[in-house]
PDB file of N, CA and C in Angstrom:
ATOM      1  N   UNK A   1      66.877  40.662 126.009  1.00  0.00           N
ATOM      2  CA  UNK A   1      67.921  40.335 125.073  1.00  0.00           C
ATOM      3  C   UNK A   1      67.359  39.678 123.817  1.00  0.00           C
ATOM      4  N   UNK A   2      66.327  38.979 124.394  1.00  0.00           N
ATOM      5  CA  UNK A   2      65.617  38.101 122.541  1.00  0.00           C
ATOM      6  C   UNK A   2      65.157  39.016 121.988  1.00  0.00           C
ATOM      7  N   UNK A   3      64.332  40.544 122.420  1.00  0.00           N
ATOM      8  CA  UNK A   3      64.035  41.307 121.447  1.00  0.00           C
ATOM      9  C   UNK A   3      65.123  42.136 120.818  1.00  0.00           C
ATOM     10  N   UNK A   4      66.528  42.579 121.344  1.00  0.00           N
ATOM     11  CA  UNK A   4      67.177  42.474 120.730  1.00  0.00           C
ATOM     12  C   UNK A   4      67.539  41.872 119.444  1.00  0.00           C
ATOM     13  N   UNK A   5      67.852  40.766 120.099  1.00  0.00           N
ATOM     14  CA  UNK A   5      68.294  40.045 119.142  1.00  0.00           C
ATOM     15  C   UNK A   5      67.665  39.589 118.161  1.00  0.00           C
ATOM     16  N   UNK A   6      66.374  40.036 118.156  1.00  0.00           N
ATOM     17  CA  UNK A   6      65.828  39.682 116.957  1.00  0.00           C
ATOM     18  C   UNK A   6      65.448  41.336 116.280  1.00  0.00           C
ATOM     19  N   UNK A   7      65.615  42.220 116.734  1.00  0.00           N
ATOM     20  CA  UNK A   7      66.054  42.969 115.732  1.00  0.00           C
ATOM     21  C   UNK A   7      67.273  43.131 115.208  1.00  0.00           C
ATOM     22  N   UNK A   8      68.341  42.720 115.453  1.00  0.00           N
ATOM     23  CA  UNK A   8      69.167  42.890 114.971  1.00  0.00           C
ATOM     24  C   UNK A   8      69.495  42.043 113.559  1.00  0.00           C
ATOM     25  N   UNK A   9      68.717  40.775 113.648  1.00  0.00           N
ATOM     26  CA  UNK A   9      68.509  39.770 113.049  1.00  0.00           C
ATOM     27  C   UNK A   9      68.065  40.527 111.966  1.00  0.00           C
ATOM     28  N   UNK A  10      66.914  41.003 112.349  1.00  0.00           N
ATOM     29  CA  UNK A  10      65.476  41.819 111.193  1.00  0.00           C
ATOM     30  C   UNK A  10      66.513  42.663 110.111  1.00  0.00           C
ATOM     31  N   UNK A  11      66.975  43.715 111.093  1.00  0.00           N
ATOM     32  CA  UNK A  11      68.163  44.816 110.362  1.00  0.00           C
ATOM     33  C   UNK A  11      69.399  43.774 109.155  1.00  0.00           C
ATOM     34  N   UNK A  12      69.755  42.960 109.672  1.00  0.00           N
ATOM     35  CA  UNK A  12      70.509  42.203 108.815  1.00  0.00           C
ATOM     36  C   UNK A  12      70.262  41.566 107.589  1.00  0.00           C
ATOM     37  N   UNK A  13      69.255  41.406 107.660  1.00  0.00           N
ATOM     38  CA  UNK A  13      68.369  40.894 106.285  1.00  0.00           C
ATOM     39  C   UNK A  13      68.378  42.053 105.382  1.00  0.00           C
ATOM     40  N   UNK A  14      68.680  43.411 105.827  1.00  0.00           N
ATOM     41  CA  UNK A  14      68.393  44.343 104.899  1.00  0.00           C
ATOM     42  C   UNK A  14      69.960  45.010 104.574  1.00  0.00           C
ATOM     43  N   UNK A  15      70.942  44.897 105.548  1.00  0.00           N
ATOM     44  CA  UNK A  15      71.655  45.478 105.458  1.00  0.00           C
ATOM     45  C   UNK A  15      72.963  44.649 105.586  1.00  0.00           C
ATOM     46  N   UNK A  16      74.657  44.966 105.587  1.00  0.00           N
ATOM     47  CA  UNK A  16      75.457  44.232 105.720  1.00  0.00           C
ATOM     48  C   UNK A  16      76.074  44.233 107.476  1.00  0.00           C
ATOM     49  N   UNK A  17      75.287  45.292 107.864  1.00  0.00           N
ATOM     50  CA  UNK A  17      75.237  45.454 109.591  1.00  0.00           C
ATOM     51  C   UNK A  17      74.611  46.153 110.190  1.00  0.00           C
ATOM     52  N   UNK A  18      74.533  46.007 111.577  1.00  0.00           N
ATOM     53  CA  UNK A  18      73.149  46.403 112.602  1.00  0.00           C
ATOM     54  C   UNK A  18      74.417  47.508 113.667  1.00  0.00           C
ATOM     55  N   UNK A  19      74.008  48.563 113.936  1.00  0.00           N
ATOM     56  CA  UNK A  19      74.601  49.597 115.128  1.00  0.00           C
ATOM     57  C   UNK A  19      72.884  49.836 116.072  1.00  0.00           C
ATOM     58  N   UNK A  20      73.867  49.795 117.046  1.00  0.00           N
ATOM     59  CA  UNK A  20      73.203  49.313 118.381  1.00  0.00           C
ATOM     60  C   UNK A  20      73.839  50.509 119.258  1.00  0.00           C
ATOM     61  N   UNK A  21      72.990  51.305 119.724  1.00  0.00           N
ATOM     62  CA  UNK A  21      73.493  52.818 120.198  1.00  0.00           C
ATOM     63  C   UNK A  21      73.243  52.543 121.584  1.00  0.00           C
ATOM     64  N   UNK A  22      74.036  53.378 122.519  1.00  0.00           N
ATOM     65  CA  UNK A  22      74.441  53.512 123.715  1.00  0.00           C
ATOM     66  C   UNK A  22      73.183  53.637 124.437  1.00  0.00           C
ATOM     67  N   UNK A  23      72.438  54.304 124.447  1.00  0.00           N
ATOM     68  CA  UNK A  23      70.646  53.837 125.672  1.00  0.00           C
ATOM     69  C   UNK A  23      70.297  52.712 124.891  1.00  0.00           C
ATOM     70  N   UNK A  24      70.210  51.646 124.201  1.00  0.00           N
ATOM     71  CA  UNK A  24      69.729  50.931 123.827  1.00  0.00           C
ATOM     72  C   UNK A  24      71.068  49.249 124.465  1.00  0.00           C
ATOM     73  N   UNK A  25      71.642  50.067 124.503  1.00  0.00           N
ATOM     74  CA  UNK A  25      73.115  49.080 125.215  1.00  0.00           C
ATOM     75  C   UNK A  25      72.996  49.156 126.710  1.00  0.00           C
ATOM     76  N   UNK A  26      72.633  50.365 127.743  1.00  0.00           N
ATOM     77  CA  UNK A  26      72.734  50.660 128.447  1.00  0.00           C
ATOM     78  C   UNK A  26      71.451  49.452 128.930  1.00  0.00           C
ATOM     79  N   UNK A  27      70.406  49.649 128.486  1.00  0.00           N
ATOM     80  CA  UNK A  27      68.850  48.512 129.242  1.00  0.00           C
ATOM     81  C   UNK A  27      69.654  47.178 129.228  1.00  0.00           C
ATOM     82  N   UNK A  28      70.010  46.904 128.148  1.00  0.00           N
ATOM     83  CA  UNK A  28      70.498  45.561 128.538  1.00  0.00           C
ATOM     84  C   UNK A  28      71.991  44.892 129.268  1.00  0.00           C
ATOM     85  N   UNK A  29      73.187  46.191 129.229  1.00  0.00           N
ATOM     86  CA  UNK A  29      74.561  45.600 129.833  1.00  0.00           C
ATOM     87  C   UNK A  29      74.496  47.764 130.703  1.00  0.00           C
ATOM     88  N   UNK A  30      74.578  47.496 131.688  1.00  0.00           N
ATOM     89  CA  UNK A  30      74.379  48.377 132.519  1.00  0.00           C
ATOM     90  C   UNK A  30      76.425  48.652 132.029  1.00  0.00           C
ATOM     91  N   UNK A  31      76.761  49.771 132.268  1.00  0.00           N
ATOM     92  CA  UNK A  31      78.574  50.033 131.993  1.00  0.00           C
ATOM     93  C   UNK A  31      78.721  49.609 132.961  1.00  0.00           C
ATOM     94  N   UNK A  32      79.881  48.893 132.935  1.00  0.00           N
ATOM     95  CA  UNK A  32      80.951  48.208 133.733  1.00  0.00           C
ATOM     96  C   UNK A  32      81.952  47.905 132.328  1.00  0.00           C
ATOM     97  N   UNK A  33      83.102  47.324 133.485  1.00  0.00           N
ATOM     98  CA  UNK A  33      84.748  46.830 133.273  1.00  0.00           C
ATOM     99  C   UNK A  33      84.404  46.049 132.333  1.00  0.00           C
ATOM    100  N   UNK A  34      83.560  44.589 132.293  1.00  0.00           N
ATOM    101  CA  UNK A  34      83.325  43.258 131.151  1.00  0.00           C
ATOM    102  C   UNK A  34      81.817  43.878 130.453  1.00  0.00           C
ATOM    103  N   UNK A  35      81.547  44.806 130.105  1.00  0.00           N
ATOM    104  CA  UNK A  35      80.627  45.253 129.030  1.00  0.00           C
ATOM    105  C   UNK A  35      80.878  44.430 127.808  1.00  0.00           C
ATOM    106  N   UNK A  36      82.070  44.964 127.370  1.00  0.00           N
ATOM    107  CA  UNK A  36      82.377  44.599 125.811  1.00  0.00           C
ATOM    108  C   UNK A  36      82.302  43.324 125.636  1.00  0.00           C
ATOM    109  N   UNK A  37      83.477  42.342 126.670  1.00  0.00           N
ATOM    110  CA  UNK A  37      82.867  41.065 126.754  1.00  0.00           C
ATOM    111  C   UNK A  37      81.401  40.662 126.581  1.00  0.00           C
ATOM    112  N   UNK A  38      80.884  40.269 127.580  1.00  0.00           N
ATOM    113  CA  UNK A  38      79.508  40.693 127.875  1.00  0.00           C
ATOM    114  C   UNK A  38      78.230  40.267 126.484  1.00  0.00           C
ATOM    115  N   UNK A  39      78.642  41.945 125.619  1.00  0.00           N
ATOM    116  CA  UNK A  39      78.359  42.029 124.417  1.00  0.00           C
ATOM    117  C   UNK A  39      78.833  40.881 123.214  1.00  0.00           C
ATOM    118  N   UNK A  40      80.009  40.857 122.956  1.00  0.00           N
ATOM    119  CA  UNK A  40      81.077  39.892 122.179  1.00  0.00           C
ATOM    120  C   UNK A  40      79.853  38.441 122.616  1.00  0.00           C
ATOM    121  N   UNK A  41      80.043  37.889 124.027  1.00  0.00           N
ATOM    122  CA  UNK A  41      79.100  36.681 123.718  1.00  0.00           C
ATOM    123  C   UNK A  41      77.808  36.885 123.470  1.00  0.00           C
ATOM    124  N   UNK A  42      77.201  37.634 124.078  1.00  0.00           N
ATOM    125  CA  UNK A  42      75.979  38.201 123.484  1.00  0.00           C
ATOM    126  C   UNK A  42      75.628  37.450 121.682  1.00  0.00           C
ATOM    127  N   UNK A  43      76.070  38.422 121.028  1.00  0.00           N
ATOM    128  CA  UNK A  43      76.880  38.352 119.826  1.00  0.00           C
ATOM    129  C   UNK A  43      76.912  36.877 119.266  1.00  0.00           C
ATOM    130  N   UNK A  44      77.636  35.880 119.919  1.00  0.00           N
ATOM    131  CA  UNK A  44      78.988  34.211 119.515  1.00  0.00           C
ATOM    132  C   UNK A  44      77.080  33.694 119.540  1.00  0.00           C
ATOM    133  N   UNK A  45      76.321  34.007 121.227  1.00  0.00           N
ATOM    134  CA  UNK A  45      75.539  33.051 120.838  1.00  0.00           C
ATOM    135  C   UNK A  45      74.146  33.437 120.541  1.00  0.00           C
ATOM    136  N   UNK A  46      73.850  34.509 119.654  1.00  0.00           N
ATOM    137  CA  UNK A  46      73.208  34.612 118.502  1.00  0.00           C
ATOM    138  C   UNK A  46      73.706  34.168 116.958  1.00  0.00           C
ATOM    139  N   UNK A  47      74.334  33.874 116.945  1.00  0.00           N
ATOM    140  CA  UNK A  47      75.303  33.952 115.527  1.00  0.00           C
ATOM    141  C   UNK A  47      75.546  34.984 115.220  1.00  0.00           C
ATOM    142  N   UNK A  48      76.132  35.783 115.774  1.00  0.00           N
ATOM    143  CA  UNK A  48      76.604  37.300 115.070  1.00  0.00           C
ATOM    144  C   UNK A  48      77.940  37.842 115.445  1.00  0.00           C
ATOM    145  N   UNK A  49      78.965  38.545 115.063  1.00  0.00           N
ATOM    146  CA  UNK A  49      79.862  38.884 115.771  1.00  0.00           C
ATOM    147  C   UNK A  49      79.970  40.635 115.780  1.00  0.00           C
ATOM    148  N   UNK A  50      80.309  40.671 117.187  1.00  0.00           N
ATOM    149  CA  UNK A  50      80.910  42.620 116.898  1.00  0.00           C
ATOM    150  C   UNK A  50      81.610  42.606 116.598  1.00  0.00           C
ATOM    151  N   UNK A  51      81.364  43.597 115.567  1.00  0.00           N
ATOM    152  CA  UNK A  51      82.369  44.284 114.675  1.00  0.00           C
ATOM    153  C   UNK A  51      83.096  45.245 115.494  1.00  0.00           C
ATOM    154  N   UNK A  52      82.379  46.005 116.161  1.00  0.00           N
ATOM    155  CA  UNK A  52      83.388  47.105 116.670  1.00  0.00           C
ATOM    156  C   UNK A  52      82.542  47.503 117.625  1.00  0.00           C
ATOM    157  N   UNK A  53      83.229  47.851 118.705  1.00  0.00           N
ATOM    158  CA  UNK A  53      82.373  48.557 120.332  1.00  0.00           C
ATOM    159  C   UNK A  53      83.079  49.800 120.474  1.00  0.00           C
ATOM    160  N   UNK A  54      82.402  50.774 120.348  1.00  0.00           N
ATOM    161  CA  UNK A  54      82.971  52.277 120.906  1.00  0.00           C
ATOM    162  C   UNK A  54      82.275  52.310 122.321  1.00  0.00           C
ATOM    163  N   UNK A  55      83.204  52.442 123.704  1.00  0.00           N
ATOM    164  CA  UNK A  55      82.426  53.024 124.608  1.00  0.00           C
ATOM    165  C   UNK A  55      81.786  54.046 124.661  1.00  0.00           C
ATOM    166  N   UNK A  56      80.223  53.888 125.111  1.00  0.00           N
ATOM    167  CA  UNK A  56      79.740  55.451 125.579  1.00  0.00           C
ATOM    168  C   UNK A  56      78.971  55.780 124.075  1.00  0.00           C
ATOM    169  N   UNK A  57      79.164  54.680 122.982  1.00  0.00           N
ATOM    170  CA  UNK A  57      78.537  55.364 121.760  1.00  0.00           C
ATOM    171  C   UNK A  57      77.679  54.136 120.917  1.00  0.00           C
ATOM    172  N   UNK A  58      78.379  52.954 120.305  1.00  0.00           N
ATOM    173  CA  UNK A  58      77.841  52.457 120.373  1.00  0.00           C
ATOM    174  C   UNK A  58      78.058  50.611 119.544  1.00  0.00           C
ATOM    175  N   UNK A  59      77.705  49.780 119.763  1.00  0.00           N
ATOM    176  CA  UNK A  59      77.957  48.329 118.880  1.00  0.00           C
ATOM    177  C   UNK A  59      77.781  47.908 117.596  1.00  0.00           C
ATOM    178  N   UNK A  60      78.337  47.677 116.846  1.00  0.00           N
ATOM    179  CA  UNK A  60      78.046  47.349 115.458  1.00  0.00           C
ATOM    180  C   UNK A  60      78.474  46.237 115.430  1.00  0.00           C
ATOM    181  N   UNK A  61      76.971  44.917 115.035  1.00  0.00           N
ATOM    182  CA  UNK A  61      77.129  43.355 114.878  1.00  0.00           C
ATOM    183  C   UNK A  61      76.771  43.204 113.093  1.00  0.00           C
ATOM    184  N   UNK A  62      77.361  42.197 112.574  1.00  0.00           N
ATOM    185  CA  UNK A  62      77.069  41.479 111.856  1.00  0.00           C
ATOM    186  C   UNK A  62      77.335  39.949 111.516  1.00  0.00           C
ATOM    187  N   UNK A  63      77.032  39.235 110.785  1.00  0.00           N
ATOM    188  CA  UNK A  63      76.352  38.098 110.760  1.00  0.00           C
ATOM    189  C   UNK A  63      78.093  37.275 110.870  1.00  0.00           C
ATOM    190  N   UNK A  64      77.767  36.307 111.500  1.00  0.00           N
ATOM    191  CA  UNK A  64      79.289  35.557 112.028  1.00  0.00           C
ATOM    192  C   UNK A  64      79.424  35.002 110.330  1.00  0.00           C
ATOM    193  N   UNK A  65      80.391  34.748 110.339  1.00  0.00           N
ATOM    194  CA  UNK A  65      81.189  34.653 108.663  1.00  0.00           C
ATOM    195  C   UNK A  65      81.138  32.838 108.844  1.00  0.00           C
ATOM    196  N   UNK A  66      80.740  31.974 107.865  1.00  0.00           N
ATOM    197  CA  UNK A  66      80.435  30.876 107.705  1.00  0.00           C
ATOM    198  C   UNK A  66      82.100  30.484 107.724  1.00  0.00           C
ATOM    199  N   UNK A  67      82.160  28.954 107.834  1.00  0.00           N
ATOM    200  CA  UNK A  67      83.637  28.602 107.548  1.00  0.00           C
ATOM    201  C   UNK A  67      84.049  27.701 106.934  1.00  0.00           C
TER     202      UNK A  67
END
């Protein structure tokens, strides 16, 4: 999950968001029922939030919005 998460990190510096495709989702949250969950904290405690989860395809995070 830290190498994850630190690419996703990497990708963000360049872009306004990171997509995270389905075999690359699959090594780290095997499918099940609380995937998306799962992901979502994944996500809270990197500082990042999903944007959007398509099952079966794939996650798009970007950077949690300051407040």
């Amino acid at each position: 999950m830290k190498i994850l998460a630190s690419r996703i990190a990497k990708e963000l510096k360049r872009a306004k968001h990171c997509a995270v495709y389905e075999p690359e989702l699959t090594r780290v949250w095997p499918d099940g029922e609380t995937r998306e969950a799962q992901i979502a904290s994944f996500a809270k405690k990197h500082g990042l939030r999903l944007r959007h989860y398509s099952h079966g395809f794939c996650a798009i995070f970007d950077k949690e919005p300051s407040r």
